[in-house]
Protein backbone atom coordinates (compact mmCIF):
# COMPACT_ATOMS: atom_id res chain seq x y z
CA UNK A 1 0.00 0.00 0.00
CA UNK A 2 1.70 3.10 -0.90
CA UNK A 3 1.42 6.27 1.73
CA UNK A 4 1.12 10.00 0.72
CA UNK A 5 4.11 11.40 2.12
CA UNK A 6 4.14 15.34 3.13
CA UNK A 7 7.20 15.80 0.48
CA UNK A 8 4.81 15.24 -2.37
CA UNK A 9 2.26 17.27 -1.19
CA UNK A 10 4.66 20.25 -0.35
CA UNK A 11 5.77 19.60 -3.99
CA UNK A 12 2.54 20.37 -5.41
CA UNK A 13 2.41 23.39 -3.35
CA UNK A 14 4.85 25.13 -4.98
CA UNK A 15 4.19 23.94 -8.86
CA UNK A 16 2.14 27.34 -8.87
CA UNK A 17 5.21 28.74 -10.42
CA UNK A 18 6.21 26.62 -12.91
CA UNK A 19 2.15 26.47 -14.42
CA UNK A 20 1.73 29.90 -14.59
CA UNK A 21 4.80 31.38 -16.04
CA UNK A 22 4.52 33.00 -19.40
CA UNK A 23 7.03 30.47 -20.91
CA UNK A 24 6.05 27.58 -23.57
CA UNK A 25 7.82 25.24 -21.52
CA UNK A 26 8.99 24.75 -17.80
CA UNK A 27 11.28 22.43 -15.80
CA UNK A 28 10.98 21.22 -12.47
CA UNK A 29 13.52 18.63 -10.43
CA UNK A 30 12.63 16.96 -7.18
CA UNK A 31 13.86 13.42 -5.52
CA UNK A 32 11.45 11.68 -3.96
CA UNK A 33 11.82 8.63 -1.32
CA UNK A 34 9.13 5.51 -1.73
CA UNK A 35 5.34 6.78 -1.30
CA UNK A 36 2.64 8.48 -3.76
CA UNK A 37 1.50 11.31 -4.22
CA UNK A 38 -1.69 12.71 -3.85
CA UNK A 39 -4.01 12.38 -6.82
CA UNK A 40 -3.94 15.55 -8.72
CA UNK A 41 -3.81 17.32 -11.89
CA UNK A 42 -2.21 20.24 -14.10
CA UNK A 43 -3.08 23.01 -16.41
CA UNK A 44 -0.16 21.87 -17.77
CA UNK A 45 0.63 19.53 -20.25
CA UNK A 46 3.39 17.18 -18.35
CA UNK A 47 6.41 14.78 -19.27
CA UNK A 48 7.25 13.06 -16.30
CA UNK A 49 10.86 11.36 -16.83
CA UNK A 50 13.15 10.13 -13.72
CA UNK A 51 16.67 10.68 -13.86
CA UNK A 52 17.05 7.46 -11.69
CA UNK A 53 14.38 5.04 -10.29
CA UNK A 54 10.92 3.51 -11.63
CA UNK A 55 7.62 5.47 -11.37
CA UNK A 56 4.22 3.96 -11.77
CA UNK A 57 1.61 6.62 -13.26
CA UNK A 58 -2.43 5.87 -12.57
CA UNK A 59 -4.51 7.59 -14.11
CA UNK A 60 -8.66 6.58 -14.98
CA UNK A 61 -7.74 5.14 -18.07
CA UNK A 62 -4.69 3.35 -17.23
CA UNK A 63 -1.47 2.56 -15.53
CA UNK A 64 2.32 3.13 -17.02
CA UNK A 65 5.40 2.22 -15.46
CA UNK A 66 8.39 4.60 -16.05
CA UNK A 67 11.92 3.48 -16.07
CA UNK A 68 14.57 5.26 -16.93
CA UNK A 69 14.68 5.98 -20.63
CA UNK A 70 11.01 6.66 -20.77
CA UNK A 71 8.89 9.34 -19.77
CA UNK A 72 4.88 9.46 -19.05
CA UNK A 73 3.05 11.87 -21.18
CA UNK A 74 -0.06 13.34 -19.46
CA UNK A 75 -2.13 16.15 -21.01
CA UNK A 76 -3.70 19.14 -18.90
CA UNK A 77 -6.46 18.76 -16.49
CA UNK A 78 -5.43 15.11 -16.36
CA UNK A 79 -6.02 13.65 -12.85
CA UNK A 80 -2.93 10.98 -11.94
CA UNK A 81 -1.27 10.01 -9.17
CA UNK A 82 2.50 9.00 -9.29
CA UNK A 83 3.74 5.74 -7.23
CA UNK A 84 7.37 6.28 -6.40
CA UNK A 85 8.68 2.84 -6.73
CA UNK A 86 12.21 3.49 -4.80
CA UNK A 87 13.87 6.87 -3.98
CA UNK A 88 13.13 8.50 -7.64
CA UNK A 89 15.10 11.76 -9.08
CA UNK A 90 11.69 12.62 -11.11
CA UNK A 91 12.77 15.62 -13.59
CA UNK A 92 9.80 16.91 -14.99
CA UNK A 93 8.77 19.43 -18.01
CA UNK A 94 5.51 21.15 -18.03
CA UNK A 95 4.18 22.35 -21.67
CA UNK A 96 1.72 25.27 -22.13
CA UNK A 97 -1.33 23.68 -23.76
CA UNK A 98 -1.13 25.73 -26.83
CA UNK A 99 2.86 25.72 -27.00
CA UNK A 100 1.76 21.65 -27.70
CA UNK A 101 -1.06 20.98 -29.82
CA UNK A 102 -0.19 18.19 -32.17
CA UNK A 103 1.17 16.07 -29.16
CA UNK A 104 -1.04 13.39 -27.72
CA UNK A 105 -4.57 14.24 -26.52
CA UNK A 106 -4.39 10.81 -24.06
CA UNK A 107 -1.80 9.46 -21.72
CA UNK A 108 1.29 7.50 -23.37
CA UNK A 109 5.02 6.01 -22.66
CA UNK A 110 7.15 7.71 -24.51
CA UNK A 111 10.50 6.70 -25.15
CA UNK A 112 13.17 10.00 -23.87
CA UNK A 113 15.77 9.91 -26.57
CA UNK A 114 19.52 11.14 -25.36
CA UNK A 115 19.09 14.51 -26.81
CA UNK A 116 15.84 14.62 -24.98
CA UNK A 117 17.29 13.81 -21.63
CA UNK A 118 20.12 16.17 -22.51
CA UNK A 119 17.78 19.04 -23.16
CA UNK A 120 15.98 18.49 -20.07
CA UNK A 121 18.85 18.65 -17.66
CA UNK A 122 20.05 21.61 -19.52
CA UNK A 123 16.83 23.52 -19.43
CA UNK A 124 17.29 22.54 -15.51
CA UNK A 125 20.61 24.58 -15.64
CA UNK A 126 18.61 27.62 -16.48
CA UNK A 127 16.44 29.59 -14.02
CA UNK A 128 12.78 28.82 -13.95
CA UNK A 129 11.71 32.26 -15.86
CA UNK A 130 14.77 31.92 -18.39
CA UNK A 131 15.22 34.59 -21.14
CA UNK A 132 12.95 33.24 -23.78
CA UNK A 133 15.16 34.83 -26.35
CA UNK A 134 18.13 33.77 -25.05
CA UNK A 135 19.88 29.38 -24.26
CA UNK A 136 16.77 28.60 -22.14
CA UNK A 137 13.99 29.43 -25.10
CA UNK A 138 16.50 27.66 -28.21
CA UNK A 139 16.37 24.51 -25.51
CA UNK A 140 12.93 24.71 -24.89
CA UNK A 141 12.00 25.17 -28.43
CA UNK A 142 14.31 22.15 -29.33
CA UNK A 143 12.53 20.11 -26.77
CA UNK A 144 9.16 20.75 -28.41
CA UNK A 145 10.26 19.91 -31.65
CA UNK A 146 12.37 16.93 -30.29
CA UNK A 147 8.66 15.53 -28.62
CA UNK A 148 6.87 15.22 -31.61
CA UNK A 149 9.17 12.48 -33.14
CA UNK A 150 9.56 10.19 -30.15
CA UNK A 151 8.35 6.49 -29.98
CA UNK A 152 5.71 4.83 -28.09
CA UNK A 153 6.64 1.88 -26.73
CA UNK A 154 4.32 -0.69 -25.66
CA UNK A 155 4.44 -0.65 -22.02
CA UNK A 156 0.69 0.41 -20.66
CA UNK A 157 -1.55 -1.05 -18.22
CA UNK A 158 -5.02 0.35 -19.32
CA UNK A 159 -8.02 -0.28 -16.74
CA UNK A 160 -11.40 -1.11 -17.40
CA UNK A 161 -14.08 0.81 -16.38
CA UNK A 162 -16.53 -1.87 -15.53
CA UNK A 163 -16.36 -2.29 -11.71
CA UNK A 164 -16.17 -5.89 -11.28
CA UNK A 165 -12.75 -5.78 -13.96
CA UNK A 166 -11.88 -2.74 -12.43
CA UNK A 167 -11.45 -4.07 -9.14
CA UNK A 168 -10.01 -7.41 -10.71
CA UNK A 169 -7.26 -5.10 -12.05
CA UNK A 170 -6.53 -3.41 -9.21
CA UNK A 171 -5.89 -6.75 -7.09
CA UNK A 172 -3.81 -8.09 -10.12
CA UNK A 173 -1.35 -5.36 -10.21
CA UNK A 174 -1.29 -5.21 -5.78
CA UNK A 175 -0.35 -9.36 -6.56
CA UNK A 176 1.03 -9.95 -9.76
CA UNK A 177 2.49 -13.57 -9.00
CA UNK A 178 -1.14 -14.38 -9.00
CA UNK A 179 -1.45 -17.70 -10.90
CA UNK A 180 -5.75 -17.49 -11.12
CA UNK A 181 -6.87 -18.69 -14.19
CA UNK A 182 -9.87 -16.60 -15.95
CA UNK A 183 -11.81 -19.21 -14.54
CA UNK A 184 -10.86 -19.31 -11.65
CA UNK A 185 -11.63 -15.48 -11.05
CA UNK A 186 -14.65 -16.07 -12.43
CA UNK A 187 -15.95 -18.19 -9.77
CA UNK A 188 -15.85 -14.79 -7.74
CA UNK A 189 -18.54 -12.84 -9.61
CA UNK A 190 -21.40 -13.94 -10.98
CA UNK A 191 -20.92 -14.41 -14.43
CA UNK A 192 -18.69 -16.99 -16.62
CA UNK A 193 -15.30 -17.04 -17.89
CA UNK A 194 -16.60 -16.61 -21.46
CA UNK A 195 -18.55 -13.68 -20.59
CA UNK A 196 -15.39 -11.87 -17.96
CA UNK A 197 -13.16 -12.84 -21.09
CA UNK A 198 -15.09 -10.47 -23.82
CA UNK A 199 -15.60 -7.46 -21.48
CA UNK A 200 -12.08 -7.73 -20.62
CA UNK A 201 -11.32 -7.30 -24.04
CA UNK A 202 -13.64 -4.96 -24.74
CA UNK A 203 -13.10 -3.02 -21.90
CA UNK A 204 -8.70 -3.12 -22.68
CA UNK A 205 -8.30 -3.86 -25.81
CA UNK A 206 -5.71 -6.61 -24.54
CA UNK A 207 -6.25 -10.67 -23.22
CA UNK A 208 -6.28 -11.10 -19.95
CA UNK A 209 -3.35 -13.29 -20.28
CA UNK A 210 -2.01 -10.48 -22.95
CA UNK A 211 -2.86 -8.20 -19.50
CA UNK A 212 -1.78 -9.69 -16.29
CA UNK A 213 1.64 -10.15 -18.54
CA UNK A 214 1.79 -6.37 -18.84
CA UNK A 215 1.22 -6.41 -15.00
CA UNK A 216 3.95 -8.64 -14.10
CA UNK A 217 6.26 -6.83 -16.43
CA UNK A 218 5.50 -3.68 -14.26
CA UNK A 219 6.54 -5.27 -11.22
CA UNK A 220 9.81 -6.53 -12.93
CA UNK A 221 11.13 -3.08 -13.38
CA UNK A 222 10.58 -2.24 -10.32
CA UNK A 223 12.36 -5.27 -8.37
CA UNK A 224 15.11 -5.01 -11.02
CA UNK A 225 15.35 -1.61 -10.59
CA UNK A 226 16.46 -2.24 -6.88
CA UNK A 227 18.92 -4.56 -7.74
CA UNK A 228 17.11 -8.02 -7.17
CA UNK A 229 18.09 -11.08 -9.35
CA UNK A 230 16.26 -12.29 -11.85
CA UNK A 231 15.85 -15.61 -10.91
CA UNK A 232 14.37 -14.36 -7.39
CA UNK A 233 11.95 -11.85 -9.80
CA UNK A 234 11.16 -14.71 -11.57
CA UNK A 235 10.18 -16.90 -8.58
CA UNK A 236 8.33 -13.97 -7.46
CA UNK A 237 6.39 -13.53 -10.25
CA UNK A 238 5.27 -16.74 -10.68
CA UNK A 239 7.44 -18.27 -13.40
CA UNK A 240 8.38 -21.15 -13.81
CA UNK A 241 12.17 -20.73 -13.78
CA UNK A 242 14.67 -17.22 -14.60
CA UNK A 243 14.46 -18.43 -18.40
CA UNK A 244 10.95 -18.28 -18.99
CA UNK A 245 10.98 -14.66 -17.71
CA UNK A 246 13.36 -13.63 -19.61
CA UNK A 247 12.54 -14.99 -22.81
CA UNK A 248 9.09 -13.07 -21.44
CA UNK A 249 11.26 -9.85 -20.70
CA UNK A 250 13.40 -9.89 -24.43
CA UNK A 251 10.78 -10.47 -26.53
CA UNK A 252 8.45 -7.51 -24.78
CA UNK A 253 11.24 -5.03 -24.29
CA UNK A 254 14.49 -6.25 -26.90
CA UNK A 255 16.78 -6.62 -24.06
CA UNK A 256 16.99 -9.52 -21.39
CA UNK A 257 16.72 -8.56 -17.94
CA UNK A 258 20.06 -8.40 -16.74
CA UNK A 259 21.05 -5.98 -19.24
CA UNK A 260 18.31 -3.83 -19.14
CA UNK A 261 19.94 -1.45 -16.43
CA UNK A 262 23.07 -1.74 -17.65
CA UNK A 263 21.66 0.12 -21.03
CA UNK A 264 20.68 2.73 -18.87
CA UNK A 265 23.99 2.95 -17.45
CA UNK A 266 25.69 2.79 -20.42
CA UNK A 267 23.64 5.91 -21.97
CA UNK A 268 23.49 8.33 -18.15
């Protein structure tokens, strides 16, 4: 269960600054320890990237998890809340609606390319109301244009809005070594597999197999991400043994586990 801690909400406190400014784009660093924060909303669009650590972003359509190398995109007047999965240096840029306009109108992973995570960290350098005419406005401007060309990787946990599979969800991603079968989960409402199968595809667009994968992949990162072994995120998880996960892991992500931290090592 993750606690609001009095850091985050302090943090939101004094965003007033960096949504009102005049400027087409703002940037905001803060490290966080484990906790959430509060569930809120900007009028702001936002890019939520972390330096170091794994986020996990909830909003009413959907959960993302955010490694490093990837950033969350979330429009204004979105409400989200943001699971700190591990101490977290989130760096975040906030986008004037109309500075943004052909960027998504939904939530999204997006991959953060190295010249996007070096114009972050540079914008960073600048003061918060930087000349617009001057470094801070050619980064920001770069940034925008540097946005619109990044991928979106597969790596989204939407959530149905039908209660019963909303709640099913919810307990999925709280235990994702669950080994329930569709049928088995079945048995708890009163309905059949058959039926639970078609609104959860309906409802996500994904299997539930397709699904609770997605959910356990989440929970990877963030094990990984504090340095446990495969093999002992694999038993977690549910797997039958460290190669079944990672043939799981490669052929979702292109990488095996072990090396997947190393990448983002290699490119810091």
């Amino acid at each position: 269960m993750f606690q609001t801690n009095p850091t985050f909400i302090n943090s939101l406190v004094d965003d007033h600054l960096y949504q009102n400014l005049p400027h087409p784009v703002t940037a905001k660093a803060r490290d966080y320890a484990s906790g959430a924060t509060p569930i809120h909303r900007h009028p702001r669009a936002q890019l939520i990237y972390a330096g170091k650590g794994v986020m996990r972003i909830e909003t009413e359509a959907g959960c993302w998890v955010v490694p490093p190398l990837r950033g969350v995109w979330v429009p204004a007047g979105t409400d989200h809340q943001v699971m700190m999965l591990g101490p977290v240096e989130m760096r975040t840029l906030y986008f004037r609606p109309d500075a943004a306009p052909n960027l998504p109108t939904y939530c999204c992973l997006l991959e953060v390319s190295p010249l996007l995570r070096a114009l972050i960290f540079a914008l960073l350098e600048e003061k918060v109301d930087y000349d617009q005419a001057g470094r801070g406005g050619m980064i920001a401007a770069l940034a925008l244009t540097e946005l619109r060309f990044l991928k979106i990787p597969a790596l989204h946990l939407p959530l149905p809005q039908e209660p019963r599979l909303e709640r099913l969800c919810r307990e999925l991603i709280a235990n994702p070594h669950a080994t329930d079968t569709l049928e088995d989960l079945a048995d708890r409402y009163p309905t059949s597999s058959k039926t639970l199968a078609r609104l959860f595809k309906r409802e996500t667009g994904m299997g539930f197999s397709q699904w609770r994968q997605q959910a356990r992949l989440v929970e990877a990162l963030a094990q990984l991400s504090k340095g446990m072994p495969v093999a002992r995120v694999a038993e977690q998880l549910g797997y039958r043994s460290a190669s079944a996960f990672s043939a799981m892991f490669k052929r979702v992500l292109a990488i095996e586990p072990r090396r997947y931290f190393e990448q983002v090592s290699e490119e810091s």
